[in-house]
N, C-alpha and C. Protein backbone atom coordinates (compact mmCIF):
# COMPACT_ATOMS: atom_id res chain seq x y z
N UNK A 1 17.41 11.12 -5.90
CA UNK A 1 16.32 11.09 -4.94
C UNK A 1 14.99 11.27 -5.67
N UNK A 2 14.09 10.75 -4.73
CA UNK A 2 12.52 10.71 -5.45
C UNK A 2 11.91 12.18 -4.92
N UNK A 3 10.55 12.46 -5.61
CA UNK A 3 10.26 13.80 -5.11
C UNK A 3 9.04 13.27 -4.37
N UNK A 4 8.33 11.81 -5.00
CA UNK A 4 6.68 11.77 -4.80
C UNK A 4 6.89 10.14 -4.70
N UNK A 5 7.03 9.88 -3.33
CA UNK A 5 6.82 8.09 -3.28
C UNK A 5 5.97 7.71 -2.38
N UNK A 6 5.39 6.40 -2.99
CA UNK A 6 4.44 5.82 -2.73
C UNK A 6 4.38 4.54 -1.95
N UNK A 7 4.19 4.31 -0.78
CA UNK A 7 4.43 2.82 0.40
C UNK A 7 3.00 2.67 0.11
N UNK A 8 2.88 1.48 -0.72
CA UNK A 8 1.54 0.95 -0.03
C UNK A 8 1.82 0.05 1.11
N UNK A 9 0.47 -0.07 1.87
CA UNK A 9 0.79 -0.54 3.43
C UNK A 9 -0.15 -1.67 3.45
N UNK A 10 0.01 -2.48 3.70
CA UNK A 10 -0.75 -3.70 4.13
C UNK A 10 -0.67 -3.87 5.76
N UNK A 11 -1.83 -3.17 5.97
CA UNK A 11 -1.78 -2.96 7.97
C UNK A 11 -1.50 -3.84 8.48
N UNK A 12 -2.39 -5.32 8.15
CA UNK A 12 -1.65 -6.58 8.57
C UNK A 12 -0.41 -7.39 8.92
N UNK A 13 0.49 -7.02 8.00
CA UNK A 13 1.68 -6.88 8.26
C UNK A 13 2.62 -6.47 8.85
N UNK A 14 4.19 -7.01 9.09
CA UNK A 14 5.02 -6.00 9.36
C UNK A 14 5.53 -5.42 9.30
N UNK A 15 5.88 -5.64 7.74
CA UNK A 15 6.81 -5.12 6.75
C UNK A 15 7.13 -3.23 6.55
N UNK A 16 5.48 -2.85 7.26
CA UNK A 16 5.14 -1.11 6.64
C UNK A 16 6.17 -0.11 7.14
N UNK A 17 6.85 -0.57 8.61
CA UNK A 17 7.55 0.38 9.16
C UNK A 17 8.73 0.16 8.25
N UNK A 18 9.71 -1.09 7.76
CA UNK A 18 10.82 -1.13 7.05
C UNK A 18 10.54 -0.26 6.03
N UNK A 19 9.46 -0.17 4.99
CA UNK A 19 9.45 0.40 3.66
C UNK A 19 8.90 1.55 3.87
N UNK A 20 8.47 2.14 5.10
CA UNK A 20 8.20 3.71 4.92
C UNK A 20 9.42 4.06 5.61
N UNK A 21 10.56 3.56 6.33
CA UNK A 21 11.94 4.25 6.70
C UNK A 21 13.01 3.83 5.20
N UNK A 22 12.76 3.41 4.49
CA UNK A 22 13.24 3.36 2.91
C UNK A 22 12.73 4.37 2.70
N UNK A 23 11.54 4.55 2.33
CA UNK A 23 10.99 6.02 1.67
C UNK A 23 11.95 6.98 2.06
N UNK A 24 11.94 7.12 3.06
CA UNK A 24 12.11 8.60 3.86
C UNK A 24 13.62 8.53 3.51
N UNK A 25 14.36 7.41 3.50
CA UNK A 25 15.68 7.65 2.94
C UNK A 25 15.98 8.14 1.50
N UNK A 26 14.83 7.87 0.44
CA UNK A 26 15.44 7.71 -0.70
C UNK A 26 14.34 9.08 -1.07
N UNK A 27 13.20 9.64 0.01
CA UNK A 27 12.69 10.97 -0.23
C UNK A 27 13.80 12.31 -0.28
N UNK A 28 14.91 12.17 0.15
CA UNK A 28 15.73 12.98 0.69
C UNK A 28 15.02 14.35 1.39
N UNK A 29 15.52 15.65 0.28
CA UNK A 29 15.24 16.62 1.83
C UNK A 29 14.03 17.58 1.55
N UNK A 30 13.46 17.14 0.01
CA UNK A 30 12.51 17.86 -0.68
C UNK A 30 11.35 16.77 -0.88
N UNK A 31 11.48 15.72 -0.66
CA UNK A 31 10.52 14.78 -1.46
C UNK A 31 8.82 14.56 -0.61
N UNK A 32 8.17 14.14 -1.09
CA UNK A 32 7.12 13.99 -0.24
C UNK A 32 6.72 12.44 -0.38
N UNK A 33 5.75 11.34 1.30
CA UNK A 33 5.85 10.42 1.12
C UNK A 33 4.43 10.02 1.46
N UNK A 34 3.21 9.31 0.85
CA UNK A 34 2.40 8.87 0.92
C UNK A 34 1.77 7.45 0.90
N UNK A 35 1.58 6.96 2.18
CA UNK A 35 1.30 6.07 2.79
C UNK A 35 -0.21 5.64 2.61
N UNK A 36 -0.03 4.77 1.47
CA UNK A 36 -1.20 4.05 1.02
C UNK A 36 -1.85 2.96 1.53
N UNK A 37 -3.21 2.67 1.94
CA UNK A 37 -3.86 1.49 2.27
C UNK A 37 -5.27 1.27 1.48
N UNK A 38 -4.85 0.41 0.54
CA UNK A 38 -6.22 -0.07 -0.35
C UNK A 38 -7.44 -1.32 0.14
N UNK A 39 -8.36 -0.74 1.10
CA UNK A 39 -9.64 -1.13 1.23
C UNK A 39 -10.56 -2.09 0.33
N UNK A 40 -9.83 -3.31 0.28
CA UNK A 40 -10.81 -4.42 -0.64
C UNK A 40 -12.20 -4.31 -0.03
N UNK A 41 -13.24 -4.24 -0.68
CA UNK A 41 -14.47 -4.30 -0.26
C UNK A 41 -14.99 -5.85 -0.40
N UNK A 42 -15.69 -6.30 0.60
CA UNK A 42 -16.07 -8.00 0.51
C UNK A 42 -16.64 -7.97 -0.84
N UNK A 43 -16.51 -9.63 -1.31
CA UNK A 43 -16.66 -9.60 -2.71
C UNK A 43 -17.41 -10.75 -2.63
N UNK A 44 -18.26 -11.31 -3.75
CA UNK A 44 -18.98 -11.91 -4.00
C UNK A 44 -20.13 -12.12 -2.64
N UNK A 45 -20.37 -13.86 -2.47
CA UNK A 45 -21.63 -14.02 -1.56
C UNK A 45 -21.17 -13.70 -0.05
N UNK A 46 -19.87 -13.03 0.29
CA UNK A 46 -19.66 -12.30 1.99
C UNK A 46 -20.77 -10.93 1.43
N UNK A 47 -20.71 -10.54 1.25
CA UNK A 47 -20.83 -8.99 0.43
C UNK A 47 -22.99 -9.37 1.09
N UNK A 48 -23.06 -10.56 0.63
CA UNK A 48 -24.38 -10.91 1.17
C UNK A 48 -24.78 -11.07 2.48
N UNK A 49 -23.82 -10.96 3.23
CA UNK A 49 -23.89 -11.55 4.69
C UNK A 49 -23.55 -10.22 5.20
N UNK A 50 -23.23 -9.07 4.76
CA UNK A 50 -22.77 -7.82 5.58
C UNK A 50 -23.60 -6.96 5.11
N UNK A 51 -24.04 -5.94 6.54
CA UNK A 51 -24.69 -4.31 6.12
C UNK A 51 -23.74 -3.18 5.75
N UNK A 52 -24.14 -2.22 5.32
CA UNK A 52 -23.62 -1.21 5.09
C UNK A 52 -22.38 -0.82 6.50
N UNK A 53 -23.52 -0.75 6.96
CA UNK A 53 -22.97 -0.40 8.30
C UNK A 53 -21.89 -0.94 9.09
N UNK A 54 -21.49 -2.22 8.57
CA UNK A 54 -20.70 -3.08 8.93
C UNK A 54 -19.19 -2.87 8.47
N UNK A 55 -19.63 -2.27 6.77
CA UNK A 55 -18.76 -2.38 6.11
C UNK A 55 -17.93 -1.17 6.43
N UNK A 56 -18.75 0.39 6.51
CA UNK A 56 -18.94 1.43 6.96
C UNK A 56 -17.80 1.43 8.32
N UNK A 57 -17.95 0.56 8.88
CA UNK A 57 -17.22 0.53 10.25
C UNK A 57 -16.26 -0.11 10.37
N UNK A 58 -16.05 -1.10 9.37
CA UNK A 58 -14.60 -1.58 8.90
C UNK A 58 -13.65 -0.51 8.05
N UNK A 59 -14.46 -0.12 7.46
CA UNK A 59 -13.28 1.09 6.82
C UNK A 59 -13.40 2.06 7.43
N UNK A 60 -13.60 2.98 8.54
CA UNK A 60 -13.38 3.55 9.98
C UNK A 60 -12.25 3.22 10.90
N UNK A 61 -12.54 1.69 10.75
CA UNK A 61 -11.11 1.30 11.57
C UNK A 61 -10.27 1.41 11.20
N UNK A 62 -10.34 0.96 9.86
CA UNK A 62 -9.03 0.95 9.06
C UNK A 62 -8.44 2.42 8.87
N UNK A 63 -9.59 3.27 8.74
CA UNK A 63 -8.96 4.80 8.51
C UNK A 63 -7.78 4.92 9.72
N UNK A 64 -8.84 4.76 10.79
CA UNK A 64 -7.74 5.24 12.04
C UNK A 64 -6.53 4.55 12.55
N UNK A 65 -6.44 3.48 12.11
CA UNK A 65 -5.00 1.98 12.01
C UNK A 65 -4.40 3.00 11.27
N UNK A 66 -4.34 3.36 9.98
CA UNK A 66 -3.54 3.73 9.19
C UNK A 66 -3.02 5.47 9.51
N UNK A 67 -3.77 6.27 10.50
CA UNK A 67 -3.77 7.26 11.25
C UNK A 67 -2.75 6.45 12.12
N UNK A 68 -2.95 6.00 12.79
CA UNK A 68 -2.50 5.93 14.22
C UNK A 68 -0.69 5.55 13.74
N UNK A 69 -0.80 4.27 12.39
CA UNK A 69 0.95 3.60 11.93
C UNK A 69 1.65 5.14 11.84
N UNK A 70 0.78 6.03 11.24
CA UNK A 70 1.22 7.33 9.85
C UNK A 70 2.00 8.34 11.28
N UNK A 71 1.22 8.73 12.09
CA UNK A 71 0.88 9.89 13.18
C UNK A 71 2.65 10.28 13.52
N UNK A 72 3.57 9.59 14.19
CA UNK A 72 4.65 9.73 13.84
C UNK A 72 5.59 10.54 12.95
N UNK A 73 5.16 10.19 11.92
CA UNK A 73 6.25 10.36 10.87
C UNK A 73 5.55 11.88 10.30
N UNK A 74 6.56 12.77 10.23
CA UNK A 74 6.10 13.82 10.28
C UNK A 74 5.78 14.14 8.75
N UNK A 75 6.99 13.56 8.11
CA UNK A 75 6.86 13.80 5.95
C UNK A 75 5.80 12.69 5.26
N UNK A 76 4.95 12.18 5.98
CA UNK A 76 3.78 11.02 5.71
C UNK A 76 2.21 11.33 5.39
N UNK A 77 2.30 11.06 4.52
CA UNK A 77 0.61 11.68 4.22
C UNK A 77 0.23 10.07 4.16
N UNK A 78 -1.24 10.18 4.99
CA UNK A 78 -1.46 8.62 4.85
C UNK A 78 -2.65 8.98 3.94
N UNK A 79 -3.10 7.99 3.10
CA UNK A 79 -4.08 8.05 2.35
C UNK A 79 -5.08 6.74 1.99
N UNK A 80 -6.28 6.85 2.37
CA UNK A 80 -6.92 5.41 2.10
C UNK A 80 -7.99 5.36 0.63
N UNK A 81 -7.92 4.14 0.20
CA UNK A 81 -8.75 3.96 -1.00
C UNK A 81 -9.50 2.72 -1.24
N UNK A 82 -10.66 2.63 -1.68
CA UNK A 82 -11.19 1.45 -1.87
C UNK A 82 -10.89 1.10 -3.40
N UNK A 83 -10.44 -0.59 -3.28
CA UNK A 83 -10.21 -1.22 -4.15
C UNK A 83 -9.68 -2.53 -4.67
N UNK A 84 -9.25 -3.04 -5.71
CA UNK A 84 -8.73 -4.16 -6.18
C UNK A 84 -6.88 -3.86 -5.38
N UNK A 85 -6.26 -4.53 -4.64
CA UNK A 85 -4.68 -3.83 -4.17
C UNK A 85 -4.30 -3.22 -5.70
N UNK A 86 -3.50 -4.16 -6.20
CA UNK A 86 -2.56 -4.10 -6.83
C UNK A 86 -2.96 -3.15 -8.22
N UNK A 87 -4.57 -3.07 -8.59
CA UNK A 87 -4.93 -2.23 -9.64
C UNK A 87 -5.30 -0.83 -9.12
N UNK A 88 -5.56 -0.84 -7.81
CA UNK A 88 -5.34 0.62 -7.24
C UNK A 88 -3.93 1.17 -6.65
N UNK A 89 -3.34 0.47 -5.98
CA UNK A 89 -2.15 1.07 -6.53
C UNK A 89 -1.43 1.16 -7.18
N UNK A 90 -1.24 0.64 -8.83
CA UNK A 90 -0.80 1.20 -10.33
C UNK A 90 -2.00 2.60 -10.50
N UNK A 91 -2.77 2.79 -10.34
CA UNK A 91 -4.18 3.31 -10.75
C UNK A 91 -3.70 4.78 -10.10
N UNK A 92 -3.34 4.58 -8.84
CA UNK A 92 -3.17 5.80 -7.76
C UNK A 92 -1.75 6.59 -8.06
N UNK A 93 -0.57 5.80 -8.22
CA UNK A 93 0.50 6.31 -8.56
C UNK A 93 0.46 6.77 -10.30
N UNK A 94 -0.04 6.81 -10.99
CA UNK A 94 -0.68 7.43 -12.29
C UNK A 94 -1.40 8.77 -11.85
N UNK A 95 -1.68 8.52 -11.53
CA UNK A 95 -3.16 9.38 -11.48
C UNK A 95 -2.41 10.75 -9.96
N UNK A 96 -1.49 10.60 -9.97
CA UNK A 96 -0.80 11.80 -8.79
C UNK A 96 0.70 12.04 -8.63
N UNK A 97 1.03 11.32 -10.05
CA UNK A 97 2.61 11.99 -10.25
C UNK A 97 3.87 11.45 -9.58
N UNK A 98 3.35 10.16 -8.99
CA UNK A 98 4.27 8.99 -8.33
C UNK A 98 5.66 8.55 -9.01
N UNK A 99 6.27 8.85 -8.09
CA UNK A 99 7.93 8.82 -9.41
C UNK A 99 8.73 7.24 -8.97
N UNK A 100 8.26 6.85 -7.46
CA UNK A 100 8.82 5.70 -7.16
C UNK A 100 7.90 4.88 -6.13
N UNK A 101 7.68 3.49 -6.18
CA UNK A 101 7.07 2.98 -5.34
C UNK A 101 7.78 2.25 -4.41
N UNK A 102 7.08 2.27 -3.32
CA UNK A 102 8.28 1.08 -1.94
C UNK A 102 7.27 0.16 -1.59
N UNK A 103 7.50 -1.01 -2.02
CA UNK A 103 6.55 -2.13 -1.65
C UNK A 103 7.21 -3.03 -0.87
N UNK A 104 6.44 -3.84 0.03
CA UNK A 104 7.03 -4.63 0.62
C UNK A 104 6.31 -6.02 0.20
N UNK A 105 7.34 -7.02 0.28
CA UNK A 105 7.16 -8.52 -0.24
C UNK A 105 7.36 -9.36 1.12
N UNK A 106 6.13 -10.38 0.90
CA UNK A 106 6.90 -11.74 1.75
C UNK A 106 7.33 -12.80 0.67
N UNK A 107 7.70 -13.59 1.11
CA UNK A 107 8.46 -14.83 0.89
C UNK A 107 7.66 -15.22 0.19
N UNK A 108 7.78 -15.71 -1.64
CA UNK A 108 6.57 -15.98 -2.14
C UNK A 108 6.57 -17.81 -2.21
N UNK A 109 5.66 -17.87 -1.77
CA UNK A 109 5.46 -19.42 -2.12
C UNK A 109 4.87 -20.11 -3.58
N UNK A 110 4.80 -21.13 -3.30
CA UNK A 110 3.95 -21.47 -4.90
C UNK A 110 2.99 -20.80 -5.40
N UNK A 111 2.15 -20.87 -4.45
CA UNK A 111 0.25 -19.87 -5.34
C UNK A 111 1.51 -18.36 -6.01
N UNK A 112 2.08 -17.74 -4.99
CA UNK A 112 2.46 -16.91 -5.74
C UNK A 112 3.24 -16.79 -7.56
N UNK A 113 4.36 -18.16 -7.45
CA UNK A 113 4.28 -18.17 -9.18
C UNK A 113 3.47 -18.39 -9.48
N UNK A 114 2.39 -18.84 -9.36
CA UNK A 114 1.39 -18.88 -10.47
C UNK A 114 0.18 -17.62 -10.99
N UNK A 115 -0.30 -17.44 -9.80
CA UNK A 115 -0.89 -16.24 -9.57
C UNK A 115 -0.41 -14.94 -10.13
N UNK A 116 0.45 -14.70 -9.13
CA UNK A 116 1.59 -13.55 -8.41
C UNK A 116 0.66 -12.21 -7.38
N UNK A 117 1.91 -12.39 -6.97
CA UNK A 117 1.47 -11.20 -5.32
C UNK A 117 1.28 -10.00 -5.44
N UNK A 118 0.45 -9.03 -4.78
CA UNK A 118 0.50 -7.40 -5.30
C UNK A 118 1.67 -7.25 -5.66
N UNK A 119 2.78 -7.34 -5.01
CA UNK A 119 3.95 -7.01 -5.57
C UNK A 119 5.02 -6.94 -6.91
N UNK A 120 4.30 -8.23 -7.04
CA UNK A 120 4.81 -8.45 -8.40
C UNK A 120 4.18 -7.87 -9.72
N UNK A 121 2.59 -8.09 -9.44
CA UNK A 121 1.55 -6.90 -10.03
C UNK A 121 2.24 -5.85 -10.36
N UNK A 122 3.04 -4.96 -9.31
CA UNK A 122 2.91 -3.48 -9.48
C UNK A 122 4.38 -3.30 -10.11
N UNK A 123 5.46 -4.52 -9.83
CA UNK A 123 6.59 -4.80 -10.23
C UNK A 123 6.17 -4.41 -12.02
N UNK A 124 5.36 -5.30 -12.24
CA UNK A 124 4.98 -5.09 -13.74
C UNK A 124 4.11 -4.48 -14.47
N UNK A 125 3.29 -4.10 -13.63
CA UNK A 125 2.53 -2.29 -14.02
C UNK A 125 2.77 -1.76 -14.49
N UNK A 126 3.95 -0.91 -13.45
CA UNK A 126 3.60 0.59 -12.47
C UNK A 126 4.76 0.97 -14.16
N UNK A 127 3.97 1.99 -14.11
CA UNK A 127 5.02 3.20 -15.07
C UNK A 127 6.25 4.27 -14.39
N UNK A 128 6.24 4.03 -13.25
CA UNK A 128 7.48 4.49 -12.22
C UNK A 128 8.37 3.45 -11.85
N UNK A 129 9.48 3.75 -11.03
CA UNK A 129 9.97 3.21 -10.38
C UNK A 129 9.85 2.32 -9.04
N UNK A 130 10.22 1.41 -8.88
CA UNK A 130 9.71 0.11 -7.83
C UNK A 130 11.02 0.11 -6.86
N UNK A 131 10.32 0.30 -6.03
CA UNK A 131 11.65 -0.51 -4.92
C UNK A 131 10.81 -1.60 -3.96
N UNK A 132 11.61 -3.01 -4.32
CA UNK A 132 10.71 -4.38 -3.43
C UNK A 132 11.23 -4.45 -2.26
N UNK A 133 11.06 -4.29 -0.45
CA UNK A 133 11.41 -4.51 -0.34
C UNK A 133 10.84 -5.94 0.44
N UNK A 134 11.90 -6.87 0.71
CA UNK A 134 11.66 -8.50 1.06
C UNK A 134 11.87 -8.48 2.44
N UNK A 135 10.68 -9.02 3.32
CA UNK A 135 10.53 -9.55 4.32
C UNK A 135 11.62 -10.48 4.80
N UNK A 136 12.51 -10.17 5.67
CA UNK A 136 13.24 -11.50 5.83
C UNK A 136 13.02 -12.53 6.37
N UNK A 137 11.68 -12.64 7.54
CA UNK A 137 11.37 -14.35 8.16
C UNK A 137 10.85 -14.91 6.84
């Protein structure tokens, strides 16, 4: 069993409830589970078209989305961060003693070999342990 695992959450998705009830299985009866959501900030010329205030109030919402998924689950620390995904969460699980990660994957299509998806990012990062798990539609 893990002591310190890490779900990052992509709110958008559906995947978050499957891989934070993994966590909680593989947290057993001591472990603790933190429910990550990394806050891309608009980038390049959007970044020109938005106020503070705008932005300010997008990551507000997002705080409380990720409150509201978390609120439930009683062994869940939700935690939000601004950043690049996939280099904040390698960045975050370093930096706080992360022993296993639970990511969830969709179905990768082409851009993804070439590119590759947060997932695969952190697949080849992370200095812990990975658990992928795959979207089935």
């Amino acid at each position: 069993m893990y002591t310190k695992i890490l779900v990052p959450m992509a709110l958008d998705h559906g995947i978050s409830s499957d891989t934070l009830a993994i966590a909680e299985l593989l947290r057993g009866t001591i472990g603790e589970v933190v429910a990550l959501h990394v806050h891309e900030e608009p980038q390049g010329s959007v970044s020109s078209y938005l106020d503070e205030d705008t932005v300010r109030a997008g990551f507000e919402r997002v705080k409380n989305e990720l409150a509201e998924k978390t609120a439930h689950l009683p062994n869940v620390t939700p935690v939000l961060i601004s950043g690049h995904s996939a280099r904040a969460i390698i960045d975050y699980a370093n930096s706080n003693g992360i022993d296993c990660i639970v990511i969830g994957s969709h179905k990768p299509g082409l851009r993804d070999y070439f590119l590759g998806s947060t997932a695969a990012r952190v697949v080849r990062h992370a200095s812990c342990a990975v658990h992928v798990h795959r979207d089935a539609t």
